[in-house]
PDB file of N, CA and C in Angstrom:
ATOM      1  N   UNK A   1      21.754  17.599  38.304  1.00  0.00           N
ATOM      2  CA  UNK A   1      20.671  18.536  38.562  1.00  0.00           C
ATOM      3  C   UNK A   1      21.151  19.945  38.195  1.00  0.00           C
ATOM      4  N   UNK A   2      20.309  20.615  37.922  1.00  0.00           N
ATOM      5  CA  UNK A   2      20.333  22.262  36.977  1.00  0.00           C
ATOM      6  C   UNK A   2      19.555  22.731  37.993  1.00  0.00           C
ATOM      7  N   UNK A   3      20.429  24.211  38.341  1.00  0.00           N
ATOM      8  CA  UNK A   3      20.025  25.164  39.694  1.00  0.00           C
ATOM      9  C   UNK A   3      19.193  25.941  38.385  1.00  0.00           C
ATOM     10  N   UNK A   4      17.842  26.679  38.873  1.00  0.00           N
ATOM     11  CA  UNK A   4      17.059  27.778  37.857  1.00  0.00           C
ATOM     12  C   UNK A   4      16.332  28.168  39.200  1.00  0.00           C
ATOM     13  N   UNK A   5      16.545  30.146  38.969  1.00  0.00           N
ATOM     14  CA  UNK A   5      16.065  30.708  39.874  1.00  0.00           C
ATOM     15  C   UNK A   5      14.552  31.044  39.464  1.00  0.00           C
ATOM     16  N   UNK A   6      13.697  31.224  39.837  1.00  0.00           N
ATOM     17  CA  UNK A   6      12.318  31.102  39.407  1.00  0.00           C
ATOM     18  C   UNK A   6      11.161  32.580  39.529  1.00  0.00           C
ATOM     19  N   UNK A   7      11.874  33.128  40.944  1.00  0.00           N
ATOM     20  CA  UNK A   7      11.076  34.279  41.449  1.00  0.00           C
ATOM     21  C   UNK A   7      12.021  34.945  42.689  1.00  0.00           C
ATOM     22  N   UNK A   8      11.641  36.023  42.756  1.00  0.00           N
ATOM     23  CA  UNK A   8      12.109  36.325  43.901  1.00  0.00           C
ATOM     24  C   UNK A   8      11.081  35.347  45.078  1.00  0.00           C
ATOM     25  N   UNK A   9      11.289  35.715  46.044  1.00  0.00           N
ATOM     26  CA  UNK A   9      10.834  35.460  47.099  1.00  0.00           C
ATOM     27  C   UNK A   9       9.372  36.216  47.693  1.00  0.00           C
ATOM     28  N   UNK A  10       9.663  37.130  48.123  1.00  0.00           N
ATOM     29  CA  UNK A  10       8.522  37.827  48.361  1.00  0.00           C
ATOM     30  C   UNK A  10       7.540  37.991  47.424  1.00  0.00           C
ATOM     31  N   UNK A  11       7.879  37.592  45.967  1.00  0.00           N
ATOM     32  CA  UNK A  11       6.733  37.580  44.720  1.00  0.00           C
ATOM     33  C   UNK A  11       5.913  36.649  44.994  1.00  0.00           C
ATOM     34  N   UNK A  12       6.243  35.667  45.959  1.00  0.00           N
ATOM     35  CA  UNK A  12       5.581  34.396  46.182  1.00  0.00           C
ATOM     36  C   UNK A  12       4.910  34.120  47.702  1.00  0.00           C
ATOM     37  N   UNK A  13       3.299  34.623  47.980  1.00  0.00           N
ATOM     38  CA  UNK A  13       2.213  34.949  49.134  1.00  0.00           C
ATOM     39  C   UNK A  13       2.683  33.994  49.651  1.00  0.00           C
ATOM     40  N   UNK A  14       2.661  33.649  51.072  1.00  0.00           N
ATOM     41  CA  UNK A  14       2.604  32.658  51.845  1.00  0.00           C
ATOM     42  C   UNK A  14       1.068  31.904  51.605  1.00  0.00           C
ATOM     43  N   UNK A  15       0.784  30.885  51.916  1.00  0.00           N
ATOM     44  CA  UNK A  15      -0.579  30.136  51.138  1.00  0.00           C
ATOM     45  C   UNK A  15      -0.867  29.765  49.801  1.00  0.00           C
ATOM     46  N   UNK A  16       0.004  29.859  49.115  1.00  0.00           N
ATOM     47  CA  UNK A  16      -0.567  30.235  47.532  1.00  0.00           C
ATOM     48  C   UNK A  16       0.750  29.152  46.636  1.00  0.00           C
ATOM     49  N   UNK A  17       0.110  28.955  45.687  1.00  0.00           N
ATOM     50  CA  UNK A  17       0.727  27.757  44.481  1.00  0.00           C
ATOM     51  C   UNK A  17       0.438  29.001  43.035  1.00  0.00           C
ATOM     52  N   UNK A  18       2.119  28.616  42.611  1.00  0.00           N
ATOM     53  CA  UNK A  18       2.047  29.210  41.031  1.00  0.00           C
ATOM     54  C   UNK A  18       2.938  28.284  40.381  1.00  0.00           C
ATOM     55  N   UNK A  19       2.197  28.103  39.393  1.00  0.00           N
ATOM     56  CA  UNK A  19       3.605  28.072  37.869  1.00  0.00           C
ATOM     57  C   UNK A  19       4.272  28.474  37.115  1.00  0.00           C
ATOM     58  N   UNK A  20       5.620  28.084  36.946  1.00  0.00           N
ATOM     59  CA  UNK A  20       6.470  28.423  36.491  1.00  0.00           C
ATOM     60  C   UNK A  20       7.447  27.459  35.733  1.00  0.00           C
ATOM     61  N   UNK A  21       7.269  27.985  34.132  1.00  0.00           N
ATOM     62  CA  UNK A  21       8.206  27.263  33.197  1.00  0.00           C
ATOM     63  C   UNK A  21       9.028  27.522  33.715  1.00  0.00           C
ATOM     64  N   UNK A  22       9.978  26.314  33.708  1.00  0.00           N
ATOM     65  CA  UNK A  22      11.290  26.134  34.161  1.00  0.00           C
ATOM     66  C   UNK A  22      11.750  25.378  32.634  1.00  0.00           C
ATOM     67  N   UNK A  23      12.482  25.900  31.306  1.00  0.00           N
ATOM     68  CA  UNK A  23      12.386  24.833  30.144  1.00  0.00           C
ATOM     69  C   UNK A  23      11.182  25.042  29.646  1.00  0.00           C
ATOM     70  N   UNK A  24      11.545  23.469  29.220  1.00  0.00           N
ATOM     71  CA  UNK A  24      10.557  23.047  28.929  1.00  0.00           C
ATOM     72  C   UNK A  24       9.677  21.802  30.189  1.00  0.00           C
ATOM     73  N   UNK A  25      10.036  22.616  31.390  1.00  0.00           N
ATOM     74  CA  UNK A  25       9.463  21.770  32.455  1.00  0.00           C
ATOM     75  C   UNK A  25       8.166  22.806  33.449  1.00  0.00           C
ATOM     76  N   UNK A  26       6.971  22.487  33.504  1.00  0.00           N
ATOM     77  CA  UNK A  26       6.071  23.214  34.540  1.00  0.00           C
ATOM     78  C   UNK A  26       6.134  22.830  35.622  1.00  0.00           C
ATOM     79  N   UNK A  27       6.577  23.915  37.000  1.00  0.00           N
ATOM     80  CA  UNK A  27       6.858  23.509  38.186  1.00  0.00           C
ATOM     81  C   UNK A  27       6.091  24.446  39.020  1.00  0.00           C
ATOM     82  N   UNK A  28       5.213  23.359  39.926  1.00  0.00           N
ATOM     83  CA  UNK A  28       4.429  24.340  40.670  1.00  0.00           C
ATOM     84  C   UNK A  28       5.298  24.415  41.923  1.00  0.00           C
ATOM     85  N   UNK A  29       5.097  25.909  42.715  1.00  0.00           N
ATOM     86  CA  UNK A  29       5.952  25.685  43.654  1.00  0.00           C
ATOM     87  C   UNK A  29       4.659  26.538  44.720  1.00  0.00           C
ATOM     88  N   UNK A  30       4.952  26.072  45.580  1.00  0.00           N
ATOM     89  CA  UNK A  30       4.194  26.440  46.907  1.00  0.00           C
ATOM     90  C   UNK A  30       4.637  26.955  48.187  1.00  0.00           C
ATOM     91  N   UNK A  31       4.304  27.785  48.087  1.00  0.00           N
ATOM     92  CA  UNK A  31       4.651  28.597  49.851  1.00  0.00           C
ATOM     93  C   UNK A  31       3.734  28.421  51.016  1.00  0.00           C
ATOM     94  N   UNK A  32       4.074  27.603  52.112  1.00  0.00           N
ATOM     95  CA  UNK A  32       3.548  27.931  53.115  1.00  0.00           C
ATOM     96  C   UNK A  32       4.641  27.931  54.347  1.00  0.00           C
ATOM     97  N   UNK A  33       3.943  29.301  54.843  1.00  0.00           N
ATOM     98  CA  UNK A  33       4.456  29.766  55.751  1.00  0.00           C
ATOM     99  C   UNK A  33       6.069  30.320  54.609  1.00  0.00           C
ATOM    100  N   UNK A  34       7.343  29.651  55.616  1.00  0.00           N
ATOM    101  CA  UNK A  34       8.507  29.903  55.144  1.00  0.00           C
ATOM    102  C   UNK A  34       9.247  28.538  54.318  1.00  0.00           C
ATOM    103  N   UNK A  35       8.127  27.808  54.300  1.00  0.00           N
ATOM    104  CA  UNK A  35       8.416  26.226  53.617  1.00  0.00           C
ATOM    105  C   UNK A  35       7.762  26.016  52.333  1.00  0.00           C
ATOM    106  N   UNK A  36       9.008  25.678  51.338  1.00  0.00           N
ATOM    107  CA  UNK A  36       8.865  25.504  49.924  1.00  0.00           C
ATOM    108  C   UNK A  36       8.485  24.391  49.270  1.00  0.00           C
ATOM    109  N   UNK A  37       7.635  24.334  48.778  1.00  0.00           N
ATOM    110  CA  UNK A  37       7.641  22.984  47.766  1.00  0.00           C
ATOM    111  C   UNK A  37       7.029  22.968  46.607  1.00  0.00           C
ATOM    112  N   UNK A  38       8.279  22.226  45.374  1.00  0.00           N
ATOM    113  CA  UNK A  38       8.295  22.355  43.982  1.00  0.00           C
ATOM    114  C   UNK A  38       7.891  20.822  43.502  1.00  0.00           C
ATOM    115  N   UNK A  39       6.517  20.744  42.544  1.00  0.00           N
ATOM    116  CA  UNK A  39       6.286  19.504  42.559  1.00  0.00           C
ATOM    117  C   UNK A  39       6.009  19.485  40.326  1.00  0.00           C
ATOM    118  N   UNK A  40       5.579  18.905  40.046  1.00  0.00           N
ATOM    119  CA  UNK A  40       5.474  19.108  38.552  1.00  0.00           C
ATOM    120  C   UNK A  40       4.307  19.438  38.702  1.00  0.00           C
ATOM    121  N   UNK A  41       3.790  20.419  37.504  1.00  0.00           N
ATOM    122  CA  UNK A  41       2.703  21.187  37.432  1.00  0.00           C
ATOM    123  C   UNK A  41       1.390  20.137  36.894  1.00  0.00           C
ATOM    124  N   UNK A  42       1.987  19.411  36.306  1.00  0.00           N
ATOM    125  CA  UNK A  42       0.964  18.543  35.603  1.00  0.00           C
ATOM    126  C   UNK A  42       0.305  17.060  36.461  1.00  0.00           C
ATOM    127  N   UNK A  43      -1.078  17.031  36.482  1.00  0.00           N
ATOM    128  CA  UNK A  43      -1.979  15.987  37.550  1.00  0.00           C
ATOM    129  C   UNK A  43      -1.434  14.888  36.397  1.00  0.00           C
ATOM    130  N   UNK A  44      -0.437  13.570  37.020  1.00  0.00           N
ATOM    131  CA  UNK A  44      -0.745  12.392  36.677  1.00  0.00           C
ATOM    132  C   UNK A  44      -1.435  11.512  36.004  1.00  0.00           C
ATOM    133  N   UNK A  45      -3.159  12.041  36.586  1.00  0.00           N
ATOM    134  CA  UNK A  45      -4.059  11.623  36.240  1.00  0.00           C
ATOM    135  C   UNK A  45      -4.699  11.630  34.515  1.00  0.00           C
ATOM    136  N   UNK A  46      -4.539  13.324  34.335  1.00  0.00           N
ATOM    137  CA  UNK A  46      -4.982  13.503  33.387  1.00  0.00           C
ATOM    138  C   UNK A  46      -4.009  15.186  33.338  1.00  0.00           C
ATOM    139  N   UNK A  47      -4.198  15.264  31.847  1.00  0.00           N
ATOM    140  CA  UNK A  47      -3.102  16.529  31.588  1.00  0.00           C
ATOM    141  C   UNK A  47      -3.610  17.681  32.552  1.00  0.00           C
ATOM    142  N   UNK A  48      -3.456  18.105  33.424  1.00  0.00           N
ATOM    143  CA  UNK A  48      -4.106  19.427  33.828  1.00  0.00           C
ATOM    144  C   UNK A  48      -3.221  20.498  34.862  1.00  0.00           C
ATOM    145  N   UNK A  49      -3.480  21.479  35.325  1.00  0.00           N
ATOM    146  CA  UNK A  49      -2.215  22.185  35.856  1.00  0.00           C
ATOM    147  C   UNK A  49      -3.028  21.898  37.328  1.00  0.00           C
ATOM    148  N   UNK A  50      -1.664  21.350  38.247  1.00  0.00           N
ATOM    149  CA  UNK A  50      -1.860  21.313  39.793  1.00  0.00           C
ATOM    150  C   UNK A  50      -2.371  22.795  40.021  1.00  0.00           C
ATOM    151  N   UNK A  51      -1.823  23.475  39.583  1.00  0.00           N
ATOM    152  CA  UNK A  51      -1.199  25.415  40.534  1.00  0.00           C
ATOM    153  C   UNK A  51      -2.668  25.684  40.229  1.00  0.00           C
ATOM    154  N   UNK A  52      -3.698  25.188  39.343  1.00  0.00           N
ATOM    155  CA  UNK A  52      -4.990  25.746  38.740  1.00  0.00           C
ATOM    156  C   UNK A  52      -5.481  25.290  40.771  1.00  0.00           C
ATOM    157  N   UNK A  53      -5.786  24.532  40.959  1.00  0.00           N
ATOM    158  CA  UNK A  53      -6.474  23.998  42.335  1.00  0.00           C
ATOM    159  C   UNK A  53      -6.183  24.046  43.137  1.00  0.00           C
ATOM    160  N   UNK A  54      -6.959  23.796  44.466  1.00  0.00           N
ATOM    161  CA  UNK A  54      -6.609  24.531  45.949  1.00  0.00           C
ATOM    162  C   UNK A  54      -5.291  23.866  46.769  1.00  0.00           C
ATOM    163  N   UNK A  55      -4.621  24.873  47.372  1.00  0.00           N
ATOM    164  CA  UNK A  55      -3.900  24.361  47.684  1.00  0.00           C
ATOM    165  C   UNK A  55      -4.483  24.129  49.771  1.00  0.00           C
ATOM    166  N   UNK A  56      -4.360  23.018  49.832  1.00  0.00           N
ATOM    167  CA  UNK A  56      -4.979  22.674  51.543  1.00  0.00           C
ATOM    168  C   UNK A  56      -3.163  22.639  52.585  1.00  0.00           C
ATOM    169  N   UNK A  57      -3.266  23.791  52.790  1.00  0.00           N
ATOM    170  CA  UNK A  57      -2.368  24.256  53.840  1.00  0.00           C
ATOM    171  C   UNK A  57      -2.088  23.440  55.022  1.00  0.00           C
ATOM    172  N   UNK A  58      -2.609  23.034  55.379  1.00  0.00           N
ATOM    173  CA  UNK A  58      -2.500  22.526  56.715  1.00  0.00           C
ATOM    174  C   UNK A  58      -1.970  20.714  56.998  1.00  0.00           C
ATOM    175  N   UNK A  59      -2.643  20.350  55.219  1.00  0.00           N
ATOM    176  CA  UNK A  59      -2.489  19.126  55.107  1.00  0.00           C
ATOM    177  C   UNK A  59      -0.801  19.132  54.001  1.00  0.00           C
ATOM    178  N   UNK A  60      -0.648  19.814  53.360  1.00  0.00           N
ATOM    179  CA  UNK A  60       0.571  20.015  52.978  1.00  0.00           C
ATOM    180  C   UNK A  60       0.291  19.238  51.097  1.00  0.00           C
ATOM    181  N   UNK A  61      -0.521  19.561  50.826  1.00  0.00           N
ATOM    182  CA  UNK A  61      -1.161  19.040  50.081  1.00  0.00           C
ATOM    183  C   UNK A  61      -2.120  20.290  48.967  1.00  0.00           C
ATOM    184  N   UNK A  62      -1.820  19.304  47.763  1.00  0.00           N
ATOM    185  CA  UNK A  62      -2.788  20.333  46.633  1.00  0.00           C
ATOM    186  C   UNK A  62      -4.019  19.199  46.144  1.00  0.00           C
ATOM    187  N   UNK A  63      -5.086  19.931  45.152  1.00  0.00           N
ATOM    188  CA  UNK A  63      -5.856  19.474  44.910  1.00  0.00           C
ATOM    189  C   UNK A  63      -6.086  19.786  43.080  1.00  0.00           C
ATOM    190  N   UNK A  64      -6.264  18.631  42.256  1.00  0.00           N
ATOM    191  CA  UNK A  64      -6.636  18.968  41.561  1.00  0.00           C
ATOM    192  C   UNK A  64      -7.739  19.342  40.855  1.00  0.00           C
ATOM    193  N   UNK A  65      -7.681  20.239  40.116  1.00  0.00           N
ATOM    194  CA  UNK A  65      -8.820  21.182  40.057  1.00  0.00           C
ATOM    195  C   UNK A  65      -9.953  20.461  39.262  1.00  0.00           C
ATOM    196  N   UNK A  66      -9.591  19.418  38.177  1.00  0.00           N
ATOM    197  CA  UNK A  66     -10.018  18.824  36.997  1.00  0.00           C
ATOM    198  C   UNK A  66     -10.766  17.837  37.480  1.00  0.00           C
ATOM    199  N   UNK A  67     -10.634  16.739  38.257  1.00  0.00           N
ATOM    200  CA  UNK A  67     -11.350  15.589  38.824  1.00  0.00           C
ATOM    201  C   UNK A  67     -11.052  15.457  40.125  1.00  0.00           C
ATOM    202  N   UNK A  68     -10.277  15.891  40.704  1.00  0.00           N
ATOM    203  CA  UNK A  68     -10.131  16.227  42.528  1.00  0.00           C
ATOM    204  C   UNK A  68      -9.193  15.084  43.634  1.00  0.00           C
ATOM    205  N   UNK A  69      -8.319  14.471  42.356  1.00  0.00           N
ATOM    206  CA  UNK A  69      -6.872  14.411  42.887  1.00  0.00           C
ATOM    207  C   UNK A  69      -6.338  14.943  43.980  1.00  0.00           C
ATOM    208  N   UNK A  70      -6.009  14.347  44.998  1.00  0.00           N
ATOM    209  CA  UNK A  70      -5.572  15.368  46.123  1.00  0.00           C
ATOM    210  C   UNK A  70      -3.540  14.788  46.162  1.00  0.00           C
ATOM    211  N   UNK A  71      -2.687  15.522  46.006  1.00  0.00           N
ATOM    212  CA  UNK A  71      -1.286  14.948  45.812  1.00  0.00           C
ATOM    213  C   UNK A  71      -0.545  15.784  47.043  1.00  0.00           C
ATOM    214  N   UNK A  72       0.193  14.554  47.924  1.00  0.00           N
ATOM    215  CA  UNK A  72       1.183  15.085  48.466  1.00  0.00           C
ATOM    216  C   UNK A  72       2.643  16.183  48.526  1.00  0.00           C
ATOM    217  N   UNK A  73       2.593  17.353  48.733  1.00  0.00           N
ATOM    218  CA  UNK A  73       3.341  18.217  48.219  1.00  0.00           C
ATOM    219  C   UNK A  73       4.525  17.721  48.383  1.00  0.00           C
ATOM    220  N   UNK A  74       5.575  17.336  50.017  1.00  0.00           N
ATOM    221  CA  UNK A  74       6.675  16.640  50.238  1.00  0.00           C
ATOM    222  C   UNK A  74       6.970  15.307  49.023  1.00  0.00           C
ATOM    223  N   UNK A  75       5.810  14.567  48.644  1.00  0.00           N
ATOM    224  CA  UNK A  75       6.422  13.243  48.443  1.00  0.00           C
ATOM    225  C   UNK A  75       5.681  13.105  46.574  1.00  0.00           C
ATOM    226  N   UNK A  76       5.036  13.849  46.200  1.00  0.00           N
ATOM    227  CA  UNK A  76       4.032  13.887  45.141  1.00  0.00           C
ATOM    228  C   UNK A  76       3.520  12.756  44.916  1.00  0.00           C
ATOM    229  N   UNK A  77       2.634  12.209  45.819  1.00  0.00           N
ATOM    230  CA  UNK A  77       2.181  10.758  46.027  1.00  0.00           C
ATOM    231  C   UNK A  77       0.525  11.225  45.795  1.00  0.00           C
ATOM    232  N   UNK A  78       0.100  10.414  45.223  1.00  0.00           N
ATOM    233  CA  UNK A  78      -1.338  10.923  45.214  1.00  0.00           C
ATOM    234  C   UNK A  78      -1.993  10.414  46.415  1.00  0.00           C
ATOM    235  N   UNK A  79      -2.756  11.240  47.168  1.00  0.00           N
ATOM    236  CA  UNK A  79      -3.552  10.624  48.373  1.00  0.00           C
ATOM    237  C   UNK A  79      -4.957  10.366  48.236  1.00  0.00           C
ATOM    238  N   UNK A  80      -5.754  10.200  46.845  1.00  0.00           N
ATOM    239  CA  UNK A  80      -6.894  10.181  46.550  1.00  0.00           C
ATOM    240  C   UNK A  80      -7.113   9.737  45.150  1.00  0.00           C
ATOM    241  N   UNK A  81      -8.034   9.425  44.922  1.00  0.00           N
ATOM    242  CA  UNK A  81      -8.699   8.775  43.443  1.00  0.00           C
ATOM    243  C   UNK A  81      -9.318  10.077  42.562  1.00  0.00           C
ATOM    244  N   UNK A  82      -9.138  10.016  40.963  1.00  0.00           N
ATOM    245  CA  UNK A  82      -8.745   9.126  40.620  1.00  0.00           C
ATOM    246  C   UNK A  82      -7.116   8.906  40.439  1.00  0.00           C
ATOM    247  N   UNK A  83      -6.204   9.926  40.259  1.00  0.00           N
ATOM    248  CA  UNK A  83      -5.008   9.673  40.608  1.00  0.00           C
ATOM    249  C   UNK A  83      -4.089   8.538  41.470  1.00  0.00           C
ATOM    250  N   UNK A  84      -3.691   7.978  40.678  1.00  0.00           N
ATOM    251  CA  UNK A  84      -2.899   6.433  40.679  1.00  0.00           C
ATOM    252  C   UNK A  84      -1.365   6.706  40.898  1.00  0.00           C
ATOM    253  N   UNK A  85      -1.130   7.147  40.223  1.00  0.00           N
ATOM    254  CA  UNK A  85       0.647   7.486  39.897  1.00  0.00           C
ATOM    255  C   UNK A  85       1.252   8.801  40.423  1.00  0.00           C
ATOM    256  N   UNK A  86       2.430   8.904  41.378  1.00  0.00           N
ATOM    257  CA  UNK A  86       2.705  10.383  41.607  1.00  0.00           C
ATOM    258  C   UNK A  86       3.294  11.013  40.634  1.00  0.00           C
ATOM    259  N   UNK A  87       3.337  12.186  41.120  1.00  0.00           N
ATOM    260  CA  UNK A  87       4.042  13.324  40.398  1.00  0.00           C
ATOM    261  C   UNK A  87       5.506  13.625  40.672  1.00  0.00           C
ATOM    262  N   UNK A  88       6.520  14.336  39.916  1.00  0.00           N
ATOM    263  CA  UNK A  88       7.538  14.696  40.232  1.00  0.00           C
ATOM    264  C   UNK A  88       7.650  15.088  41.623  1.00  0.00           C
ATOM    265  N   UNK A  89       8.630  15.513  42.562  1.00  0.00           N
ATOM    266  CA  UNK A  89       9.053  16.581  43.424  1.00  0.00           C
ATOM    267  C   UNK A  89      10.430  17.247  42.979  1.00  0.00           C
ATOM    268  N   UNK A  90      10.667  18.138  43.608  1.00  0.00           N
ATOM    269  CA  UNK A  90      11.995  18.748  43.006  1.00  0.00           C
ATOM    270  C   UNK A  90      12.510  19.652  44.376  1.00  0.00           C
ATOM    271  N   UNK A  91      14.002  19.002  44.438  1.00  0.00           N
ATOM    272  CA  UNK A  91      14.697  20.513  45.546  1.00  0.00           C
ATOM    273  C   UNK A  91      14.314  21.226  44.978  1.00  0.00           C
ATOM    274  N   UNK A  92      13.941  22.638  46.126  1.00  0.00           N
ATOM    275  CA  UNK A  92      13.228  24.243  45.981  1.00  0.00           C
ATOM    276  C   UNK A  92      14.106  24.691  47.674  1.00  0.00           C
ATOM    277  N   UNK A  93      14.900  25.705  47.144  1.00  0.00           N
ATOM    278  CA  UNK A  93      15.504  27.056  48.195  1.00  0.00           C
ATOM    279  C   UNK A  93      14.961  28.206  47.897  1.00  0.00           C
ATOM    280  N   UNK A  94      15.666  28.810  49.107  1.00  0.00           N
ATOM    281  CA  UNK A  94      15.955  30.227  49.288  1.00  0.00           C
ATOM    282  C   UNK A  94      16.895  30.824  48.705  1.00  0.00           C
ATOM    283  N   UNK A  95      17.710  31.390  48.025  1.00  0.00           N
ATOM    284  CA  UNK A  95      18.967  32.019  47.840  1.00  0.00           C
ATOM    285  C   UNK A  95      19.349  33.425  47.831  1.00  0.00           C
ATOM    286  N   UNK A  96      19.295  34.067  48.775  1.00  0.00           N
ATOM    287  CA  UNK A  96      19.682  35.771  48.750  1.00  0.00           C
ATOM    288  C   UNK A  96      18.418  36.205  47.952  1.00  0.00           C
ATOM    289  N   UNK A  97      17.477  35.584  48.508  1.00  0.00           N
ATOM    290  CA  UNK A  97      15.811  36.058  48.296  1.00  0.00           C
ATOM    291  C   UNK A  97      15.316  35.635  47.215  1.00  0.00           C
ATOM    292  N   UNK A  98      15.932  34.954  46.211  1.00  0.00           N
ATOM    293  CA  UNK A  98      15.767  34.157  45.194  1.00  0.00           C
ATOM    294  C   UNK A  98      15.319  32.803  45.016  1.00  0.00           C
ATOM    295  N   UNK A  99      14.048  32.398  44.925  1.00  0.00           N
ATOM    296  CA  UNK A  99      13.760  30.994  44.768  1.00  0.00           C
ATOM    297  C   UNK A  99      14.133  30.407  43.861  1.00  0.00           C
ATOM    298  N   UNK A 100      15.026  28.782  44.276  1.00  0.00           N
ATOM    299  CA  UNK A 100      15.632  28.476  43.318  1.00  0.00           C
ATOM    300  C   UNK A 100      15.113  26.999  43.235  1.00  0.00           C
ATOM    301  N   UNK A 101      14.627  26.483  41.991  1.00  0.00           N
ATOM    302  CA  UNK A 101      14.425  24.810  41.998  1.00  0.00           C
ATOM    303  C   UNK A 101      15.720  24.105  40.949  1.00  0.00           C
ATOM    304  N   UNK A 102      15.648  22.699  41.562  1.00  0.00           N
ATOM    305  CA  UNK A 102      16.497  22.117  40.928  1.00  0.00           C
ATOM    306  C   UNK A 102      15.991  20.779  40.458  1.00  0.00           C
ATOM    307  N   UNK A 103      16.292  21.078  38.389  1.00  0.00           N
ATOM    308  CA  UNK A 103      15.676  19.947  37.956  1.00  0.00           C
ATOM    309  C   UNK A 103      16.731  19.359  37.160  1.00  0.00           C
ATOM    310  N   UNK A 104      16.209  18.253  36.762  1.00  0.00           N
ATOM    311  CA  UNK A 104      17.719  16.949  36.442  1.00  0.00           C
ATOM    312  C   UNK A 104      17.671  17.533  34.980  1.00  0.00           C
ATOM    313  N   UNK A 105      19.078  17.412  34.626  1.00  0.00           N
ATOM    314  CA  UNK A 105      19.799  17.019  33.530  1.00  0.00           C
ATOM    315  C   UNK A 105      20.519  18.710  33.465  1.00  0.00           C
TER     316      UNK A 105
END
């Protein structure tokens, strides 16, 4: 696994999903509250960007924007149709205010 710092920290709202090339890899990463999670930017389903659709806070969970995929942020499991297949996840820290994800190779 390859450490890549992505943003500071505070660049990134509590509530809110962005993307960020990492490579040639799109990684959405999500803040809620003080808890991180980096999942692949792209819906399973069909080519489209997760970070485009809502992110549901409470359920820990995003939505895709394109046909309405709903994917587990912890586990990138899809919890809804039409999405079949999950998505990546990826370790995501803190580092001296630096968000850092870690993707293979």
């Amino acid at each position: 696994m390859a450490e890549h710092e992505v943003c500071r920290l505070d660049e990134l709202a509590s509530g809110t999903i962005r993307c960020f090339e990492v490579g040639a890899t799109k990684v959405a990463i999500a803040r809620i509250d003080d808890e991180l999670y980096a999942i692949d930017d792209t819906c399973s389903h069909e080519e489209f960007s997760l970070s485009e659709g809502e992110l549901f806070v409470d359920e820990r969970a995003v939505e895709c924007a394109k046909h309405g995929s709903v994917f587990d942020l912890k586990t990138g499991e899809p919890r809804s149709l039409p999405a079949t297949k999950p998505v990546a996840v990826y370790p995501v820290r803190v580092r001296d205010g630096v968000v850092v994800v870690e993707l293979p190779g």
